[in-house]
Protein backbone atom coordinates (compact mmCIF):
# COMPACT_ATOMS: atom_id res chain seq x y z
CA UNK A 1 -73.74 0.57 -188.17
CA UNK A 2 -70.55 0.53 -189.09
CA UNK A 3 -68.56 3.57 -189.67
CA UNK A 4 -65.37 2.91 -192.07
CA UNK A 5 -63.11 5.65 -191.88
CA UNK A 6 -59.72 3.71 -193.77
CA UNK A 7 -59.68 4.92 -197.42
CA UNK A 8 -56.33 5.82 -197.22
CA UNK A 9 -55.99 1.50 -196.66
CA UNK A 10 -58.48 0.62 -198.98
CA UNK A 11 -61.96 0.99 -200.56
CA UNK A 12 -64.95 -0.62 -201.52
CA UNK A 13 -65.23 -1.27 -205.12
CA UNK A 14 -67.55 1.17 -206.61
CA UNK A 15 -71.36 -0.39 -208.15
CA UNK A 16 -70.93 0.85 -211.32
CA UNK A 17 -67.28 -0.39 -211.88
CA UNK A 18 -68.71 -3.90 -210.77
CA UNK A 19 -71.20 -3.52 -213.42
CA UNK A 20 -68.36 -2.34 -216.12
CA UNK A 21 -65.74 -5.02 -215.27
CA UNK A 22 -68.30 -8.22 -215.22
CA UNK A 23 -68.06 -8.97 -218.69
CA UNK A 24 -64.54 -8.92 -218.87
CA UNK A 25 -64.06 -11.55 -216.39
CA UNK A 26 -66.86 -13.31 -217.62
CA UNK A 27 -67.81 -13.05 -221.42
CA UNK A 28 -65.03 -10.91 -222.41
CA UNK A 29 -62.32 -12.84 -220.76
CA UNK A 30 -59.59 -13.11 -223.56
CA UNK A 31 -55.47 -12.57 -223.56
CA UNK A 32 -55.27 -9.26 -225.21
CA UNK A 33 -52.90 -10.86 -226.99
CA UNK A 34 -54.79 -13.47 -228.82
CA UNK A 35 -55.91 -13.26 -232.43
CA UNK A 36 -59.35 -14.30 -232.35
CA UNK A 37 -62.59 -12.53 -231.57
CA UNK A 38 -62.63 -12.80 -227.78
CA UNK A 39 -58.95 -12.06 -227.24
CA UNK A 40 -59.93 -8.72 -229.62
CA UNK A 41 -62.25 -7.50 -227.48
CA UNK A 42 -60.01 -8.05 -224.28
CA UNK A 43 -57.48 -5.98 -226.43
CA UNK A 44 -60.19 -3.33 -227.11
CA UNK A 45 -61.18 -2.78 -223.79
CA UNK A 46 -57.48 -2.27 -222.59
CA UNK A 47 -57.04 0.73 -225.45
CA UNK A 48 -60.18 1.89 -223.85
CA UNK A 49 -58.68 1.70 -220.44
CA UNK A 50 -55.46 3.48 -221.74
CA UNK A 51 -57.15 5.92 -223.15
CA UNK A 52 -59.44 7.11 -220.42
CA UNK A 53 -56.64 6.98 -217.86
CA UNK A 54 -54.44 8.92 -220.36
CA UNK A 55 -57.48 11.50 -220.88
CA UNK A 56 -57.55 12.07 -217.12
CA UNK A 57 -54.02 12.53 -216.40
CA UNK A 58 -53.73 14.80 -219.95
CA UNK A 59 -50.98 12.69 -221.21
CA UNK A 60 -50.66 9.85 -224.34
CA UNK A 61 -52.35 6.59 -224.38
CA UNK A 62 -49.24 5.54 -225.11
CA UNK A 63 -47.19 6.35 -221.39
CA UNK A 64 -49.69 4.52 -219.57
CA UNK A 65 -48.38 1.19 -218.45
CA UNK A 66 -51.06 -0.88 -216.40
CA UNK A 67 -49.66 -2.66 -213.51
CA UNK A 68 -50.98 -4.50 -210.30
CA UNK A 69 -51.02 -1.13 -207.80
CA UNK A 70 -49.12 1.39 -206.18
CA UNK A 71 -46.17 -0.71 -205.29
CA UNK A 72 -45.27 -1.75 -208.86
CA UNK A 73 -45.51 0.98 -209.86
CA UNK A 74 -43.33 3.00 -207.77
CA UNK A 75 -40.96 -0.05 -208.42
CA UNK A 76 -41.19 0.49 -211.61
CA UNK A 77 -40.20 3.87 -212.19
CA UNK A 78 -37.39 4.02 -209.32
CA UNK A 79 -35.68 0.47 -210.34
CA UNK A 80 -36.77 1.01 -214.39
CA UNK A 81 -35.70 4.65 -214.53
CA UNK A 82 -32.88 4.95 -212.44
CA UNK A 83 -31.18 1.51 -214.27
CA UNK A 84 -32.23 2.51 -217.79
CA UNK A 85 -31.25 6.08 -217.68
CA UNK A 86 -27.12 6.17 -216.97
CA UNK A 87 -26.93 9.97 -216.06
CA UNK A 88 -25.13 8.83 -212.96
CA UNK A 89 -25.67 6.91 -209.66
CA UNK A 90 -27.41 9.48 -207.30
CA UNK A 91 -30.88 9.31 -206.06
CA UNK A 92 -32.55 12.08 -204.23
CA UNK A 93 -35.98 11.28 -202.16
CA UNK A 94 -37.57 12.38 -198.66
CA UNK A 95 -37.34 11.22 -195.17
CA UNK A 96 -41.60 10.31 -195.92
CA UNK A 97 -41.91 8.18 -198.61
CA UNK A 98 -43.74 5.36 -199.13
CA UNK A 99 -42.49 2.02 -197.93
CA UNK A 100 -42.27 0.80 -201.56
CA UNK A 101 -40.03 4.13 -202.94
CA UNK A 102 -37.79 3.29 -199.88
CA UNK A 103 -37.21 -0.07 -199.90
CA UNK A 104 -36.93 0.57 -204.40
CA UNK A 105 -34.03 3.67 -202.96
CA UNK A 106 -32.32 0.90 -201.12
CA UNK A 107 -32.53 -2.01 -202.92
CA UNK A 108 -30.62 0.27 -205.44
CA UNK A 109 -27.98 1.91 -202.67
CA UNK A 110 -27.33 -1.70 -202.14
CA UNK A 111 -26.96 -3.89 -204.93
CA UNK A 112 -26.36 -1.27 -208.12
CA UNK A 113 -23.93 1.24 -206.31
CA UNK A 114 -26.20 4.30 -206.09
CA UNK A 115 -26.01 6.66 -203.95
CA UNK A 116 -28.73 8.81 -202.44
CA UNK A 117 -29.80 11.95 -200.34
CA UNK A 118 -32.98 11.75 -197.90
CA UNK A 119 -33.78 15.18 -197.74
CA UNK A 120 -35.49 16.11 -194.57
CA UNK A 121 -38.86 17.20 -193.45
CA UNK A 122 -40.24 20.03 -191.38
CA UNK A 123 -42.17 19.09 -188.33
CA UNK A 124 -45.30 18.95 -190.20
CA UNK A 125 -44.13 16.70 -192.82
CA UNK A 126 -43.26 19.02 -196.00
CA UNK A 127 -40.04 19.07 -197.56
CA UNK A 128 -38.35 22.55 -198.77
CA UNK A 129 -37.89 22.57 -202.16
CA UNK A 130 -34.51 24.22 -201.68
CA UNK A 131 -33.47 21.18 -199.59
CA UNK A 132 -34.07 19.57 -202.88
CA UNK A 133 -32.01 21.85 -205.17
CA UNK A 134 -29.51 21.52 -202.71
CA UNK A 135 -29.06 17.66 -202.71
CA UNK A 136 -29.07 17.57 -206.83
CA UNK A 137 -25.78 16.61 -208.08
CA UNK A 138 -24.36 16.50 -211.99
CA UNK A 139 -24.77 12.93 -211.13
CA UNK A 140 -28.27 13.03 -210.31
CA UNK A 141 -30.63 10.39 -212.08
CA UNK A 142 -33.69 10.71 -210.38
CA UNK A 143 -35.61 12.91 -207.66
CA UNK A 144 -38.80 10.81 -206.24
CA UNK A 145 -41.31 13.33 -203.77
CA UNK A 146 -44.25 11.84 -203.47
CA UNK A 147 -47.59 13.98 -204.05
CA UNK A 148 -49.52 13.51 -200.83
CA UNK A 149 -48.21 11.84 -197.44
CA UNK A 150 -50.63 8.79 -196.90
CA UNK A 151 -50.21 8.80 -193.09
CA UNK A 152 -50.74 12.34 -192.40
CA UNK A 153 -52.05 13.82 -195.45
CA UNK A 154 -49.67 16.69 -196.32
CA UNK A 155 -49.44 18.05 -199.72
CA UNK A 156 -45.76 17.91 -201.16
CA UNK A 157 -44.34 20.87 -203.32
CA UNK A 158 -43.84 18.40 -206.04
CA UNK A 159 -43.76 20.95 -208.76
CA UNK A 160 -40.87 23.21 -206.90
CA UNK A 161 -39.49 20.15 -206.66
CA UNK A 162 -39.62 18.99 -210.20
CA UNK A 163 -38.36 22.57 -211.34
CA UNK A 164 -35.17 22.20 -209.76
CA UNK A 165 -34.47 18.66 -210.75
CA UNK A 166 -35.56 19.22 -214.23
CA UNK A 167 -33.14 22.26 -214.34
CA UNK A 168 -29.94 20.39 -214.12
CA UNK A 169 -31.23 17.43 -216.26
CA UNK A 170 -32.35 14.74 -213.74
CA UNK A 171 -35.98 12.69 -213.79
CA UNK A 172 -38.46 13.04 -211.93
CA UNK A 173 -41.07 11.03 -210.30
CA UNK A 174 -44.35 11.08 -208.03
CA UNK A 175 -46.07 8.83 -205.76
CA UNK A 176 -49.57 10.24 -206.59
CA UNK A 177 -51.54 7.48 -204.87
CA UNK A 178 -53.11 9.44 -201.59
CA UNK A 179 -53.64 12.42 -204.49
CA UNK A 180 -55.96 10.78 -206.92
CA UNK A 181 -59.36 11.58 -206.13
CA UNK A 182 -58.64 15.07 -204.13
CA UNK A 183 -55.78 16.68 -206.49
CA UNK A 184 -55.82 17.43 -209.76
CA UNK A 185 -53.58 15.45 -211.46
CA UNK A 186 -52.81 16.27 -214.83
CA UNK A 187 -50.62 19.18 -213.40
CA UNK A 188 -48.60 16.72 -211.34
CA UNK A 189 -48.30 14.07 -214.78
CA UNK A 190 -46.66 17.31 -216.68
CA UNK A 191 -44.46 18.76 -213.77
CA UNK A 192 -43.01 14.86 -213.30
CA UNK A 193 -41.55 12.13 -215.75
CA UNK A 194 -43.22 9.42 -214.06
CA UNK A 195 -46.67 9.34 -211.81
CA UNK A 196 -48.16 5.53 -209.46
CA UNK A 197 -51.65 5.61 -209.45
CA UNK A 198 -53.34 2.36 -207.36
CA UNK A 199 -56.89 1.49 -208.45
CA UNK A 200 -58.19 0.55 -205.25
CA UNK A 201 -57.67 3.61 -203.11
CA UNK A 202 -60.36 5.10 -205.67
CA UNK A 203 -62.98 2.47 -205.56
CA UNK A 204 -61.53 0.09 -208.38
CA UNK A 205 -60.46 -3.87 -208.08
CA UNK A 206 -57.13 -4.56 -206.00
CA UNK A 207 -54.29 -5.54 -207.28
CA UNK A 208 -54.01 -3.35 -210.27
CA UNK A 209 -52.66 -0.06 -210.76
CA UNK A 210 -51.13 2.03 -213.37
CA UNK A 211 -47.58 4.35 -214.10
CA UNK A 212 -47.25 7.02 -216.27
CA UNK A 213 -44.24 7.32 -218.14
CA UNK A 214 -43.10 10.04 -220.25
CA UNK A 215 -42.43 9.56 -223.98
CA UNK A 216 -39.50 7.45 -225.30
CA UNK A 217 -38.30 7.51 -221.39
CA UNK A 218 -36.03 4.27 -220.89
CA UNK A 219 -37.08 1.86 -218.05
CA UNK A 220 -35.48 -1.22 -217.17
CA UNK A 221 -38.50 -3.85 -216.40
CA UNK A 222 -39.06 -5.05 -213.34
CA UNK A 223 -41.39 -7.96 -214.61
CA UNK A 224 -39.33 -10.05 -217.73
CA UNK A 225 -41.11 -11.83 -220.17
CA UNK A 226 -43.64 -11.72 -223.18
CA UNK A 227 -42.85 -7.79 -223.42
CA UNK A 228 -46.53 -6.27 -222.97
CA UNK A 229 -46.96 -2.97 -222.12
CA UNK A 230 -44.31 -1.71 -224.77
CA UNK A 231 -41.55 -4.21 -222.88
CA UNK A 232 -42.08 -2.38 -219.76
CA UNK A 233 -44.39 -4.93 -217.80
CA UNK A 234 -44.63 -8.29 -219.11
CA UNK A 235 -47.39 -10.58 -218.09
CA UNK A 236 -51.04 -10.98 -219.46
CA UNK A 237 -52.41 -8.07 -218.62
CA UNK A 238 -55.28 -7.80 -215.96
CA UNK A 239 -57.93 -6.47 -218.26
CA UNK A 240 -60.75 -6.35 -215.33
CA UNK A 241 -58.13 -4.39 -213.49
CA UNK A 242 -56.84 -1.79 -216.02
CA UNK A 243 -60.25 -0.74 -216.87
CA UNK A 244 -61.64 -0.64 -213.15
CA UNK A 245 -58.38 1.67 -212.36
CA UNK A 246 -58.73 3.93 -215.17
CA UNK A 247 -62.75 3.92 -214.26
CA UNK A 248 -62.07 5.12 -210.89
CA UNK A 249 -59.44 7.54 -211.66
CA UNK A 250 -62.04 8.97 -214.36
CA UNK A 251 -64.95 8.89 -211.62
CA UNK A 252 -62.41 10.50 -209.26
CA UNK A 253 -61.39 13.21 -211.28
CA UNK A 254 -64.92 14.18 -212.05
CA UNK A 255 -66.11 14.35 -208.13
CA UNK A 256 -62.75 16.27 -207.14
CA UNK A 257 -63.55 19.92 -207.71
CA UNK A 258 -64.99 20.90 -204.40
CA UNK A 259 -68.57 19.54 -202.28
CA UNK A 260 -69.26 18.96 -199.11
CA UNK A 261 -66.58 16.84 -198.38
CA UNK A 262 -63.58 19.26 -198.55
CA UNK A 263 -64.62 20.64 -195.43
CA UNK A 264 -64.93 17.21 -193.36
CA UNK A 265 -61.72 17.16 -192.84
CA UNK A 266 -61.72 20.29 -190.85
CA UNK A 267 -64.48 20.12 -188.90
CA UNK A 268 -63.20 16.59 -187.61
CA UNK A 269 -59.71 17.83 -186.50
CA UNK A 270 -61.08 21.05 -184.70
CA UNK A 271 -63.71 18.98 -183.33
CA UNK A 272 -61.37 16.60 -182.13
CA UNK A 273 -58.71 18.80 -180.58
CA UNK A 274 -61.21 20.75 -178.97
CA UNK A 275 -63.15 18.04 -177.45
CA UNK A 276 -59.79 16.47 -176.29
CA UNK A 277 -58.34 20.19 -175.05
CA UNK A 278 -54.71 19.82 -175.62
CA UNK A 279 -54.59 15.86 -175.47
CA UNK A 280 -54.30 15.35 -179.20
CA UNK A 281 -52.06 16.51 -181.76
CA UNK A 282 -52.91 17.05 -185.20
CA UNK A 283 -50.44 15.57 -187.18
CA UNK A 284 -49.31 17.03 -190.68
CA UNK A 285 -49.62 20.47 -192.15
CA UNK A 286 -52.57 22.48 -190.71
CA UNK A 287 -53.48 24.07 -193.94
CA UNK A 288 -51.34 21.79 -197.42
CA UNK A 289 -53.07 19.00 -197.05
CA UNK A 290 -55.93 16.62 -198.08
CA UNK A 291 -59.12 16.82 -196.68
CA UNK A 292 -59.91 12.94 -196.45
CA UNK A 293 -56.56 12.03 -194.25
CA UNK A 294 -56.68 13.31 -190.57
CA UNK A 295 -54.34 12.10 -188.60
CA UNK A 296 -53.42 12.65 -184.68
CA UNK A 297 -51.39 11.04 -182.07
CA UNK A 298 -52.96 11.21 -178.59
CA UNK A 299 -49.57 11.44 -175.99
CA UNK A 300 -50.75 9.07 -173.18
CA UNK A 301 -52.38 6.50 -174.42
CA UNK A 302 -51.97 3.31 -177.02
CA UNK A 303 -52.75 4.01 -180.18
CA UNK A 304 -53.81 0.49 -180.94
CA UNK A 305 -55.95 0.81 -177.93
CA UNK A 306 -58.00 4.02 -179.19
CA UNK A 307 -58.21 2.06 -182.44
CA UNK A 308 -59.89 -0.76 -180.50
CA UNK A 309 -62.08 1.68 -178.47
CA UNK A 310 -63.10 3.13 -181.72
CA UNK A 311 -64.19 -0.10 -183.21
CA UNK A 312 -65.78 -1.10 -180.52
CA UNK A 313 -68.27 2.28 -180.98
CA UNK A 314 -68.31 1.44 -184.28
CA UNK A 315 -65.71 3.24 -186.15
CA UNK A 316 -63.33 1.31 -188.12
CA UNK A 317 -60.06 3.47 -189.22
CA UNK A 318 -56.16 3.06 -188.69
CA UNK A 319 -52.55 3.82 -186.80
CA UNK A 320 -51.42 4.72 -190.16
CA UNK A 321 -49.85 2.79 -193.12
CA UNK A 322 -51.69 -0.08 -193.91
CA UNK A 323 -48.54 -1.83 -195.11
CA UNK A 324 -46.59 -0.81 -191.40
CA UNK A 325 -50.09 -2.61 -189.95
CA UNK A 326 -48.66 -5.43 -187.39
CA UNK A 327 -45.34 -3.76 -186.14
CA UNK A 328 -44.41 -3.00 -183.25
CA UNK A 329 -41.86 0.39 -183.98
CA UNK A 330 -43.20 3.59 -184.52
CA UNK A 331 -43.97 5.41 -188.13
CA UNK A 332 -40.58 6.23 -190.12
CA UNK A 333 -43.04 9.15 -191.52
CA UNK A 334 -44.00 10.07 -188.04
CA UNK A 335 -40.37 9.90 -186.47
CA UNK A 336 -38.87 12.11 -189.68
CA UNK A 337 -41.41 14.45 -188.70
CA UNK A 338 -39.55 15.11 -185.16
CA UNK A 339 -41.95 13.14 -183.04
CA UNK A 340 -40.87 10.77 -180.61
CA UNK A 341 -41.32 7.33 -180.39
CA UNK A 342 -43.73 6.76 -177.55
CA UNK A 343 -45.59 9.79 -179.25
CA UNK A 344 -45.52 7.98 -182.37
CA UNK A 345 -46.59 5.06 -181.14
CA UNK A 346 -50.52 6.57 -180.50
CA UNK A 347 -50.67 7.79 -183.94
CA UNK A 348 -54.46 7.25 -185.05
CA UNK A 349 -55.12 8.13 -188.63
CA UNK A 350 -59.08 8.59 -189.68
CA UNK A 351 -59.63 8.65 -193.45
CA UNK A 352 -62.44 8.99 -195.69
CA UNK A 353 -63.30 9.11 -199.43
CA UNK A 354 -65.49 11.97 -201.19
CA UNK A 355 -68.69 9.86 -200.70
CA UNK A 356 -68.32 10.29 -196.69
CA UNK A 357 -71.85 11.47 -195.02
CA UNK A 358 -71.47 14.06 -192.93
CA UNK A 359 -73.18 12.30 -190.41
CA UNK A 360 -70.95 9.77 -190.12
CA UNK A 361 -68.19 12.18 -189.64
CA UNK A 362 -69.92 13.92 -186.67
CA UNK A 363 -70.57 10.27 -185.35
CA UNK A 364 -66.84 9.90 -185.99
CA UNK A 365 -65.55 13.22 -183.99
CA UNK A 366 -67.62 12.41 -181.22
CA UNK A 367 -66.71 8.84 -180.92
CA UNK A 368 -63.11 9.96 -181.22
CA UNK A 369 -63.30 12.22 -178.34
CA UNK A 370 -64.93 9.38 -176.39
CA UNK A 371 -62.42 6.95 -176.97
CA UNK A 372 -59.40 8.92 -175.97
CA UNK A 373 -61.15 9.94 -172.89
CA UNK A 374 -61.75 6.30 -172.01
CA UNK A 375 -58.44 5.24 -173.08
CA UNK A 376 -56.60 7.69 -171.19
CA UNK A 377 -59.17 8.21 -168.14
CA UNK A 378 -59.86 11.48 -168.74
């Protein structure tokens, strides 16, 4: 059997999300935007979709904009906000963002003249919010912390955060992907001006996502063309996708206040470090942080080789980002954190989703332990 501990990567898709979505990529297939009786009811199924992902997030129908995941999103609001919203041309973000909120931060540093502060982390991967205050300028446009780190786990002060920002007049905006599903969200929608959601981290279809966006709020598209989504995302909208996101988020929401799973988490990092007696590291903040991301770096040995060691006694789980997967250099998140390289480079992150057995989380501390003993010939 198979252990899969990478829901921080990906998920299954859940059975009864399957059973929703068939018709609308069967029977129910139409263009929302067609005027005829199977277009309507691809139409009606998207306000459906809005409005259950709205419900969850305690926000209008109407500032949902469906896109195809977590990386559109955050495109979307960092590109569309910071272009449409001429406050001034200064961006403030973290050293441990998301690869898609960094590469958005440069891509405007280098072709639209703005400028931007990368406020530092502690060595547990939270940001101060006074480092934030600190960094806002009268030019400020837009602050973007993200909600939860998804290599190590660690809750963000997003609110603190969004206080000060808000304060001298600047938007504000959340990477909520690695939140959905174990923090409540609807605080983080009205602290922020803009929240990324991705379907698939919850148990919905890849390649579709959503963005909440505030009001009226200006945003340049990223995507030109027919002008769906209120001209903020053109293209024919993925109806399977927009209702299997706002599904999951719903399903999500529902199975987030406490169970058995909140405590996983624990029990696999104390297991871990003391099975492995000062050999591993627990990465991220001991006590802010998600229960379903556990991450460690094991000084003395490959990463990718524990990884491999693990799969090979059947547990399948991660070095960390799935989108860093395949490179050689160590984590940005993991380097901004104060950890060196070679430690970096045996960073091993285990993560789980709320329907985790607790079995296979004692298989998965125990197999853990086992492999870092083998790798490193303890």
């Amino acid at each position: 059997m198979v252990i899969y501990l990478d829901a921080a990567a990906t998920t299954a898709v859940r059975p009864e999300i399957l059973d929703t979505v068939w018709p609308l990529m069967t029977t129910e297939f139409g263009n929302p935007s067609s005027r005829h009786t199977i277009g309507e009811s691809a139409a009606r199924a998207l306000d459906y979709a809005r409005t259950l992902a709205a419900s969850v997030l305690g926000v209008r129908a109407g500032d949902i904009v469906f896109t195809s995941g977590g990386t559109e999103s955050n495109n979307l609001a960092l590109k569309g906000l910071a272009l449409a919203n001429p406050r001034g041309r200064h961006l403030v973000t973290t050293a441990v963002e998301h690869s898609s909120v960094r590469e958005s931060v440069d891509y405007l540093v280098r072709h639209h003249g703005f400028a931007v502060d990368v406020v530092p982390v502690d060595r547990e991967g939270r940001v101060d919010p006074a480092r934030i205050a600190a960094a806002l300028r009268p030019d400020t446009t837009l602050v973007s912390v993200m909600a939860v780190n998804n290599e190590v786990g660690t809750i963000q002060p997003v609110a603190e955060a969004a206080a000060a920002a808000r304060a001298v007049g600047a938007l504000v905006h959340t990477d909520a992907v690695q939140a959905a599903g174990w923090v409540d969200l609807a605080p983080l929608a009205a602290a922020t001006d803009a929240l990324s959601v991705s379907g698939h981290k919850l148990g919905g279809l890849k390649g579709a996502g959503l963005l909440y966006l505030r009001g009226r709020l200006e945003a340049e598209p990223v995507l030109h063309g027919g002008g769906q989504e209120r001209g903020r995302r053109s293209g024919t909208e993925n109806v399977a996708g927009a209702v299997s996101t706002a599904t999951a988020l719903k399903l999500a929401a529902e199975a987030s206040a406490g169970g058995a799973a909140e405590g996983y988490g624990r029990f696999l990092a104390d297991y871990v470090l003391k099975g492995l007696d000062g050999a591993a590291l627990l990465t991220g903040h001991p006590t802010e942080r998600v229960p379903g991301i556990v991450s460690f770096c094991f000084p003395g040995t490959a990463g990718e080789a524990v990884l491999l060691e693990l799969e090979r006694r059947g547990v399948v789980c991660s070095s960390g980002s799935a989108c860093h997967a395949g490179s050689s250099d160590p984590s940005p998140v993991l380097l901004a954190m104060g950890y060196d390289a070679d430690t970096a480079l045996t960073a091993v992150r285990l993560s789980f989703s709320r329907g985790v057995k607790e079995a296979e989380i004692a298989q998965a501390a125990r197999a853990t332990v086992a492999a870092v003993k083998a790798v490193a010939g303890l």
